[in-house]
Protein backbone atom coordinates (compact mmCIF):
# COMPACT_ATOMS: atom_id res chain seq x y z
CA UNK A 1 97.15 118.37 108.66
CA UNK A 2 95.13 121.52 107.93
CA UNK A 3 91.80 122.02 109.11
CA UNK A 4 89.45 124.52 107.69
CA UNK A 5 86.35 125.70 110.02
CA UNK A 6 83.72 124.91 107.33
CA UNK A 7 84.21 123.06 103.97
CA UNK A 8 83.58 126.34 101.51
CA UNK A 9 87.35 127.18 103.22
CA UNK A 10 88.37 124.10 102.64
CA UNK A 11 87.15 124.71 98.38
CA UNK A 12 89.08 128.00 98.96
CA UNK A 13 91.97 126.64 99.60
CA UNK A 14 91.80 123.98 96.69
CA UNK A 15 90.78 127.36 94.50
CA UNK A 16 94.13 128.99 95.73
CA UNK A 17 96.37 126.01 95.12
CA UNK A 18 95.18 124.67 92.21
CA UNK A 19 92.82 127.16 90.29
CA UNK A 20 90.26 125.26 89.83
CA UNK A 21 86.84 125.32 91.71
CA UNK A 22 85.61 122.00 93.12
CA UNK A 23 83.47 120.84 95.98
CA UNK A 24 86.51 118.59 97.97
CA UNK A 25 85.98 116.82 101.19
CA UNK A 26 89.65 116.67 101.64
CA UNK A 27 93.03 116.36 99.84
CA UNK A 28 96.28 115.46 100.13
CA UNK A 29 99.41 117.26 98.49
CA UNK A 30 102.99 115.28 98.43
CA UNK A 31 104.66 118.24 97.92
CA UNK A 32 103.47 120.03 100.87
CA UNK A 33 102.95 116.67 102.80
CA UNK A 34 99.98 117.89 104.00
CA UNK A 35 96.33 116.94 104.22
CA UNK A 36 93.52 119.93 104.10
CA UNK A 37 90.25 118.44 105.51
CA UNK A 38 86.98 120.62 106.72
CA UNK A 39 85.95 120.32 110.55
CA UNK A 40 82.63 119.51 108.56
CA UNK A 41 84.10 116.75 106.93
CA UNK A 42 86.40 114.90 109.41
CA UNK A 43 85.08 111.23 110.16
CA UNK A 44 87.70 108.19 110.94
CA UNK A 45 86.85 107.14 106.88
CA UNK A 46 88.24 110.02 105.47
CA UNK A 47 90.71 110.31 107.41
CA UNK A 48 92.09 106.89 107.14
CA UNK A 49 91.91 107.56 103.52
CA UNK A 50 93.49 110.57 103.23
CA UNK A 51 96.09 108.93 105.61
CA UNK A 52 96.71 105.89 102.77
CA UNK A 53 97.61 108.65 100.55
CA UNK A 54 100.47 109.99 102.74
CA UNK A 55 101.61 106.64 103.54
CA UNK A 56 101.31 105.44 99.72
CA UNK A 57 103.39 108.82 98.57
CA UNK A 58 106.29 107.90 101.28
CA UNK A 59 106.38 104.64 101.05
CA UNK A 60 107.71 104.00 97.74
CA UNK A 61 110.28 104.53 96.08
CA UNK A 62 108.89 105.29 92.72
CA UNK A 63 105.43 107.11 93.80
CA UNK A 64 102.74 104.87 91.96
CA UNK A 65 99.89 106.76 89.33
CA UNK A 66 97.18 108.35 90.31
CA UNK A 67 94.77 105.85 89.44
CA UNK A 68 96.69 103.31 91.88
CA UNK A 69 97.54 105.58 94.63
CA UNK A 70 93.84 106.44 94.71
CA UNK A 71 92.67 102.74 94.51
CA UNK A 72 95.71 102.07 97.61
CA UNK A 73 94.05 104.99 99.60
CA UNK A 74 90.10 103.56 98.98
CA UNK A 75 91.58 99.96 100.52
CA UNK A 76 92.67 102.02 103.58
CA UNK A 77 89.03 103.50 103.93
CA UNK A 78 87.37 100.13 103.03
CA UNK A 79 89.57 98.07 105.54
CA UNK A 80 89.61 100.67 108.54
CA UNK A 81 87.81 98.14 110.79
């Protein structure tokens, strides 16, 4: 986990990975198995979300789409409690 002192460090980052400018509250990359969150944007939600995308990526074998994985990772958030 990487955490960025204010979320415009945090849309940096995004800008230097990815080359694209966007206003993120967090993100996960497989490839670096690492999730980039903002102190300014760290609650238990997003975090448990972020969290279903790591275990979604690892857990199998043949790494669902995008659309799923994301829909996976919003059931994690939804069903923290």
């Amino acid at each position: 986990v990487m955490i960025f002192k204010t979320r415009r460090d945090l849309n940096e980052e995004f800008y230097r990975i990815f080359k694209v400018r966007k206003d993120v509250k967090s993100f996960y990359i497989h490839k670096h198995n690492t999730i980039y969150i903002s102190e300014e944007s760290v609650t238990d939600s997003v975090m448990a979300h972020e969290i279903g995308h790591v275990v979604v990526d690892n857990y199998f074998k043949v790494v669902p789409s995008e659309k799923t994985r994301e829909i996976l990772a919003t059931y994690v958030d939804l069903h923290l409690d």
